[in-house]
Protein backbone atom coordinates (compact mmCIF):
# COMPACT_ATOMS: atom_id res chain seq x y z
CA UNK A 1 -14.14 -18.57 -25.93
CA UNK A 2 -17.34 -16.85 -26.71
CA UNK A 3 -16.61 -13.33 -28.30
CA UNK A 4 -15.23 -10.94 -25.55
CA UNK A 5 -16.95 -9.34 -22.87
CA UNK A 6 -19.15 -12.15 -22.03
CA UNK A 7 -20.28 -12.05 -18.74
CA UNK A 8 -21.50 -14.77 -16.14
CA UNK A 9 -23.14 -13.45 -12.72
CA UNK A 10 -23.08 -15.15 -9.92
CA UNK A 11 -23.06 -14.37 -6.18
CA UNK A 12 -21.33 -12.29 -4.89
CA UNK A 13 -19.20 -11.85 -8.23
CA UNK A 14 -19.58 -11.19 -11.88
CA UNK A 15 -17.72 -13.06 -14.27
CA UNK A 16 -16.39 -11.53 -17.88
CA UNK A 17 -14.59 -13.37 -20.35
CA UNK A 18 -12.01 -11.74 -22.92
CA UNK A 19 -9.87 -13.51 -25.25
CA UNK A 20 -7.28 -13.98 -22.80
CA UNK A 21 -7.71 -13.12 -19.52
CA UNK A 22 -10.67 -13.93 -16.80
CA UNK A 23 -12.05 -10.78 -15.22
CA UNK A 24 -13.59 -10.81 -11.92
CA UNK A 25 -15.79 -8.10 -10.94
CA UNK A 26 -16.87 -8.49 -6.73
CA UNK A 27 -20.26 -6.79 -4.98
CA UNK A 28 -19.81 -4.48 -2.03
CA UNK A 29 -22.88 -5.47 -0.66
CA UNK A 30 -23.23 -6.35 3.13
CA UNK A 31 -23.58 -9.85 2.57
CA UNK A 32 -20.41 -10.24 0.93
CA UNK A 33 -17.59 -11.09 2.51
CA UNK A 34 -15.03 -7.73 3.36
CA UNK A 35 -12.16 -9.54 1.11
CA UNK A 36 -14.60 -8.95 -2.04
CA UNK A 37 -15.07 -5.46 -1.38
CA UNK A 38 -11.73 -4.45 -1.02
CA UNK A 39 -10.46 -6.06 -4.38
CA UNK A 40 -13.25 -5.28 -6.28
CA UNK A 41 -11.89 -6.46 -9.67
CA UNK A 42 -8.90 -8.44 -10.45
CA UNK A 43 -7.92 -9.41 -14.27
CA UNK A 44 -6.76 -13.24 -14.19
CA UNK A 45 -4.25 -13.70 -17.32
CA UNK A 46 -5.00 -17.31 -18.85
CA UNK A 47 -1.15 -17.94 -18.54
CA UNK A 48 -2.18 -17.49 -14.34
CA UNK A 49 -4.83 -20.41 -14.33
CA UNK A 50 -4.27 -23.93 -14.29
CA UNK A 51 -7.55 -24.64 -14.42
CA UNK A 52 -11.23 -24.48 -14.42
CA UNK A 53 -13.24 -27.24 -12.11
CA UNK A 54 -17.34 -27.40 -11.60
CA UNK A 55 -18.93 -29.21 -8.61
CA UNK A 56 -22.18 -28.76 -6.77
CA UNK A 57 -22.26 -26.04 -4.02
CA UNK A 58 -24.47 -25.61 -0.65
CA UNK A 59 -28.31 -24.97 -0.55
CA UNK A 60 -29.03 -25.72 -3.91
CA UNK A 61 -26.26 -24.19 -6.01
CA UNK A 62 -23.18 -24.84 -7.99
CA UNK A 63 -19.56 -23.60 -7.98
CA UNK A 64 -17.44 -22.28 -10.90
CA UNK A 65 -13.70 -22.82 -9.36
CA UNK A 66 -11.26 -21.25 -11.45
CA UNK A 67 -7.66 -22.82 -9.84
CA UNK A 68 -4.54 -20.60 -10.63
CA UNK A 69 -1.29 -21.58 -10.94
CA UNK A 70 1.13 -21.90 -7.83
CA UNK A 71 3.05 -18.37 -7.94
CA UNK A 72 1.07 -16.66 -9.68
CA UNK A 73 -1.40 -14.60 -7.53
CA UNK A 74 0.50 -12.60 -4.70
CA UNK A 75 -2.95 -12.60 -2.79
CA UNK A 76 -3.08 -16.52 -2.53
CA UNK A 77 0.85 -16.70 -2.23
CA UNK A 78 0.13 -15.14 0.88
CA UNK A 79 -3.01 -16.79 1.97
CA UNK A 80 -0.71 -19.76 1.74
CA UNK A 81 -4.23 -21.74 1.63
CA UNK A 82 -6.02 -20.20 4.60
CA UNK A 83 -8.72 -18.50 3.09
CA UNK A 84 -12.10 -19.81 4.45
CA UNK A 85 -13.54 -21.12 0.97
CA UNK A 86 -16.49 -18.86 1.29
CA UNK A 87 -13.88 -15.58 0.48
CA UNK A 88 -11.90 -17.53 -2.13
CA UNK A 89 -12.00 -14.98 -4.88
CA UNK A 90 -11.57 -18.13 -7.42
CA UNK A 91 -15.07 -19.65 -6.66
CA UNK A 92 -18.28 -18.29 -8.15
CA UNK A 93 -21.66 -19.68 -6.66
CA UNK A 94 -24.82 -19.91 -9.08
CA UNK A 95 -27.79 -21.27 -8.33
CA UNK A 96 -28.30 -24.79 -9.41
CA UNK A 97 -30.61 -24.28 -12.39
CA UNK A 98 -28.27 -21.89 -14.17
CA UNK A 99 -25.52 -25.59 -14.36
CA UNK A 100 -26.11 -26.32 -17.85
CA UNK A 101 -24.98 -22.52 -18.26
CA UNK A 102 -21.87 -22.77 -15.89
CA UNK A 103 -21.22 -26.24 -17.77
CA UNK A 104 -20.97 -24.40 -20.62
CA UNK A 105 -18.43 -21.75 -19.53
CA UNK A 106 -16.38 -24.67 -17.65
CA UNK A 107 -15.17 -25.97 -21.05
CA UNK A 108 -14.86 -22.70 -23.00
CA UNK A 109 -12.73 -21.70 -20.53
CA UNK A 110 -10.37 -24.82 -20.42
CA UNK A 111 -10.28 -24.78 -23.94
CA UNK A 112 -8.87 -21.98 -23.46
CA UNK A 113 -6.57 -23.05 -21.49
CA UNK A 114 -5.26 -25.47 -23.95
CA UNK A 115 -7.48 -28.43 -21.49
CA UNK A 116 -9.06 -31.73 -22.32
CA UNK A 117 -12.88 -31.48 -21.77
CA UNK A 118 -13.69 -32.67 -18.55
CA UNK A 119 -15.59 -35.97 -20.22
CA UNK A 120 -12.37 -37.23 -21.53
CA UNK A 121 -10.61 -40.21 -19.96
CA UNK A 122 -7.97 -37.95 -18.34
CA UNK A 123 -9.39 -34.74 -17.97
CA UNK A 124 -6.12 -33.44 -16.14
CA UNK A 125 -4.36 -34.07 -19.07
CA UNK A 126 -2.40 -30.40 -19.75
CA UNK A 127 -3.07 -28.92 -16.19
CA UNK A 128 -0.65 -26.45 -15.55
CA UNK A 129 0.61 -26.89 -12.80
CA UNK A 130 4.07 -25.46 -12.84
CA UNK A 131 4.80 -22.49 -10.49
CA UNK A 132 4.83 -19.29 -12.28
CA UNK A 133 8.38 -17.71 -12.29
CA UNK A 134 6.42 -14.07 -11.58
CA UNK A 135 3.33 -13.04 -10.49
CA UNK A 136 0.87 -12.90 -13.52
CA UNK A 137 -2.39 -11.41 -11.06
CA UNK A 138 -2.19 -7.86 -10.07
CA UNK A 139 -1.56 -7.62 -5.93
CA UNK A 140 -4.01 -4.62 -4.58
CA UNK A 141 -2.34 -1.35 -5.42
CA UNK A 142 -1.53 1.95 -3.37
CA UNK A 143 -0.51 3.05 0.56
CA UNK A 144 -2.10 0.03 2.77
CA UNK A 145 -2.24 0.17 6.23
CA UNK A 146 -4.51 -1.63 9.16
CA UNK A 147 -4.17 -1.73 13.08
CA UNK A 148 -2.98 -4.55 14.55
CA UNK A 149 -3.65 -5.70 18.23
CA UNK A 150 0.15 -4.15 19.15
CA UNK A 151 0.71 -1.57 16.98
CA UNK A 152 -0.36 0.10 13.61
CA UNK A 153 1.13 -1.33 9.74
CA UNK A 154 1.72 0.93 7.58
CA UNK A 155 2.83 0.28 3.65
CA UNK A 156 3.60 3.20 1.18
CA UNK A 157 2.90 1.03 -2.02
CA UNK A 158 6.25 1.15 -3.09
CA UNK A 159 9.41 0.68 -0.90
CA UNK A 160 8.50 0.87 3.10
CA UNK A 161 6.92 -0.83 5.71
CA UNK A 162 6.52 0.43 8.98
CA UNK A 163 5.00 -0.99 12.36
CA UNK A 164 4.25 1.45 14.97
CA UNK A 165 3.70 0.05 18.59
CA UNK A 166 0.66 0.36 20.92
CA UNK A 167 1.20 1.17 24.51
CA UNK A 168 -1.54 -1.32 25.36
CA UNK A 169 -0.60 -4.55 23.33
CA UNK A 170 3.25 -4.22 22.70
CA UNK A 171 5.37 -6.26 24.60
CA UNK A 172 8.80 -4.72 26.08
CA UNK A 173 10.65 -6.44 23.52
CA UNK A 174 8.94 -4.07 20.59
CA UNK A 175 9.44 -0.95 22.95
CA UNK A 176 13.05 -1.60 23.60
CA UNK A 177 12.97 -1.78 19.92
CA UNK A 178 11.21 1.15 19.02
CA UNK A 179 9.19 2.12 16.41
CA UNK A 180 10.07 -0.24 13.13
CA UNK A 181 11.25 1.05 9.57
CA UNK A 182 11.77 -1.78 6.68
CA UNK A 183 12.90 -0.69 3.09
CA UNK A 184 11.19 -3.52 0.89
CA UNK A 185 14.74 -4.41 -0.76
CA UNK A 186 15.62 -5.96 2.42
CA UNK A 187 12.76 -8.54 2.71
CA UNK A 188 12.87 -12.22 1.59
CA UNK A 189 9.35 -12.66 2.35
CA UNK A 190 6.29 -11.95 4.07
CA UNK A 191 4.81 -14.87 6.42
CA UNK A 192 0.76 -14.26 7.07
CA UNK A 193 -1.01 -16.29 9.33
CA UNK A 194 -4.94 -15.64 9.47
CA UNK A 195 -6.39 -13.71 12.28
CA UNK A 196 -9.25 -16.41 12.33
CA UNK A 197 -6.51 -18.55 14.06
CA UNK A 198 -5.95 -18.45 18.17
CA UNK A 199 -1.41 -16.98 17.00
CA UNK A 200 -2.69 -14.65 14.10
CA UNK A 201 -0.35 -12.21 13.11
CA UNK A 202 1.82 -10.70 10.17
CA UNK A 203 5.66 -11.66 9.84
CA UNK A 204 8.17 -9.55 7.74
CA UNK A 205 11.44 -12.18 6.91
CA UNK A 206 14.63 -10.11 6.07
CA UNK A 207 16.95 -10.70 3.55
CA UNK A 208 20.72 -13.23 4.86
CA UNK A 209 18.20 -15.02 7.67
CA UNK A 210 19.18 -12.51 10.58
CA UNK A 211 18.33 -14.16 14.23
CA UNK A 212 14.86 -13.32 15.33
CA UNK A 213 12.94 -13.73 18.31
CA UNK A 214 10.88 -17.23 17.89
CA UNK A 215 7.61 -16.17 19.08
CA UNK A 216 6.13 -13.04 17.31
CA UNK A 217 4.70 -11.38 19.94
CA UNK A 218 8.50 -10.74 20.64
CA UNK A 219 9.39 -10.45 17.14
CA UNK A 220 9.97 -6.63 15.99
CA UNK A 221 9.20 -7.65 12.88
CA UNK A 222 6.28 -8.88 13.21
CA UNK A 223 2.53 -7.38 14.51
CA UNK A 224 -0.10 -9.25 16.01
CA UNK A 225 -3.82 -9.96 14.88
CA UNK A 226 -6.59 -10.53 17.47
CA UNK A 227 -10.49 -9.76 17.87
CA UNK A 228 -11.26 -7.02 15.55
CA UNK A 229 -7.26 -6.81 14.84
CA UNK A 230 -6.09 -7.37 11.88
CA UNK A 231 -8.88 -8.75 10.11
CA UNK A 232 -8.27 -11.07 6.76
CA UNK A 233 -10.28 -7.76 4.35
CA UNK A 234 -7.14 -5.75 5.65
CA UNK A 235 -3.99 -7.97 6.67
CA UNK A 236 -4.06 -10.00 3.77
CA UNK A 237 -4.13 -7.26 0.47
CA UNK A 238 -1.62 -5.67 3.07
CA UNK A 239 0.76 -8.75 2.85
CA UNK A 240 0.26 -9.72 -0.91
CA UNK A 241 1.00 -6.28 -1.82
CA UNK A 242 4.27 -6.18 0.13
CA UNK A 243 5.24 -9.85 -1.21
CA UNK A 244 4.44 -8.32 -4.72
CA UNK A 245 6.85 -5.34 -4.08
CA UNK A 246 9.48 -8.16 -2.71
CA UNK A 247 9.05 -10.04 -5.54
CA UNK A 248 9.92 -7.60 -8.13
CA UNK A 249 12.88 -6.44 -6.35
CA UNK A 250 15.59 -7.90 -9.31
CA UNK A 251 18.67 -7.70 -6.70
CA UNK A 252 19.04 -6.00 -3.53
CA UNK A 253 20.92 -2.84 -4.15
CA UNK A 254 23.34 -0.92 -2.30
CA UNK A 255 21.83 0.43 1.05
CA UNK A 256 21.30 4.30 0.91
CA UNK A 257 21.12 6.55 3.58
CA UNK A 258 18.23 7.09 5.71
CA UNK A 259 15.73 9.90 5.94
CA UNK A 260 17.45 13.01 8.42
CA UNK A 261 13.77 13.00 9.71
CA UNK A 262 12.76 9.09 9.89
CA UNK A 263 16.13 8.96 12.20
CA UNK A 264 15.29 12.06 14.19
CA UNK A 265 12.14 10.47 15.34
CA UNK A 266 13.78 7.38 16.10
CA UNK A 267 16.46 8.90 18.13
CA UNK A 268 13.59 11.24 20.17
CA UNK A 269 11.81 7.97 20.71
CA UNK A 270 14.89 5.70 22.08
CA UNK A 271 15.01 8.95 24.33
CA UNK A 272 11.64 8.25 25.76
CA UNK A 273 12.74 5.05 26.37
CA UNK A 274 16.16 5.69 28.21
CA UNK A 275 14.35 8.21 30.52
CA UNK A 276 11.56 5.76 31.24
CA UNK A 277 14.06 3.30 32.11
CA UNK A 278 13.41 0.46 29.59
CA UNK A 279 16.69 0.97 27.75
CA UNK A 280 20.26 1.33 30.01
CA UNK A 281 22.47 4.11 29.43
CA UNK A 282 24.95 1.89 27.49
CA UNK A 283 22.24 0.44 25.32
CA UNK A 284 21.12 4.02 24.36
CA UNK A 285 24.02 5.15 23.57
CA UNK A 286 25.08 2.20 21.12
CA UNK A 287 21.19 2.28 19.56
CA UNK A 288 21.75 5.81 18.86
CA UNK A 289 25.26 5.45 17.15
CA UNK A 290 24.11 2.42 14.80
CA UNK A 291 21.22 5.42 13.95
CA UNK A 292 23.32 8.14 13.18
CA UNK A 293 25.28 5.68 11.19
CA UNK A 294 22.53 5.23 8.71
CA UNK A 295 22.32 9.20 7.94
């Protein structure tokens, strides 16, 4: 590579080069799409990337495409390849006369890379494709939260989730339910399906496969995306940053008790419930035991 801190505008996002990491720098502005705003920047280790690709864009420009390697980015782990291209944070769009330039770039950066140059009769040859055995990318830090079309998700950053119903969207399942806690060491995973498709919505997968309902909208682990719910600038950081906290969980450890106050409010709320008359007296009383067990 060039010496470090070269840089390489485009639209919509700035790229800088250092000796061994890609750092992408996204504008806020309103034609940008929402993702960009919210991540900003992200630092791409070399050791992430599997690859660097150019190809002519739309309306006169070209596209930069830097490809990462499967498991390394928590963000596209959980975009599981959904992302409409246009808020692929991989891709930067130049205008078409600035090619020779982005030419340029394209094989310093697979150099890098330890890459054949794209001229050579196998230009794949040493594309790393392996899946990384951690996430190398950075997911979006700090408390996340966003409202979904049945309730409100809530992330602390570190170790719990929490989905909070809506008396409008929630079906009777989630209120028989109540009110959903999840301590991170007791996810597997996090399934995301964009809200730009007609069964949107964000699935937490515990850890030994417990039975769940099939269909989400029944599913108390799982919230529900719909128009102006859940949109992909606020569901998806929200689910990379979980699967990066479930990811670095080594080992599940042993369970610890609960909050007095996270089970008081539980307990007041299966209350409501049993005087409403969506929970019978013997389900009460056995939700309110397994409760009191976790002080």
């Amino acid at each position: 590579m060039r010496r470090m801190g070269d840089v390489l505008a485009g639209i919509h996002a700035t790229w800088e080069f250092e000796s061994d990491a890609l750092v992408i720098r996204f504008d806020r502005g309103n034609r940008a799409p929402r993702l960009f705003g919210v991540l900003r920047e992200r630092r791409v280790p070399h050791e992430a990337l599997a690859s660097v690709t150019l190809t002519p864009g739309k309306r006169g420009t070209v596209v930069l495409h830097a490809v990462p390697r499967p498991g390394a980015d928590p963000l596209m782990e959980a975009a599981a390849g959904q992302l409409a291209e246009g808020c692929d944070p991989y891709r930067l769009v130049l205008p078409a006369d600035r090619e020779t330039l982005a030419e340029y770039y394209r094989d310093e950066l697979r150099t890098a890379l330890g890459l054949r140059s794209p001229y050579a009769e196998d230009p794949s040859e040493g594309l790393d494709v392996t899946p990384a055995d951690r996430f190398l990318v950075a997911a979006p830090s700090g408390p996340q939260s966003f409202k979904a079309y049945d309730g409100k998700a809530s992330f602390d950053g570190q170790s719990e989730v929490s989905f909070r119903w809506s008396w409008t969207g929630a079906s009777s399942e989630k209120w028989k339910a109540g009110d959903q806690f999840f301590q991170v060491r007791d996810l597997r995973a996090v399934e995301w399906r964009s809200p730009d498709v007609l069964d949107g919505h964000l699935r937490l997968v515990p850890r030994g496969g417990e039975p769940r309902a099939a269909q989400p909208d029944r599913d108390p682990a799982s919230v529900l995306f719909g128009l102006g719910y859940g949109p992909v600038h606020l569901s998806l950081p929200f689910a990379a940053a979980v699967l990066a906290a479930i990811r670095t969980t080594d080992r599940v450890p042993a369970r610890t008790a609960a909050a007095p106050g996270a089970v008081a409010e539980r307990i007041r709320h299966l209350g409501e419930l049993h005087q409403a008359g969506l929970v019978t007296d013997e389900e009460f009383s056995a939700k309110k035991a397994e409760l009191l067990a976790e002080l």
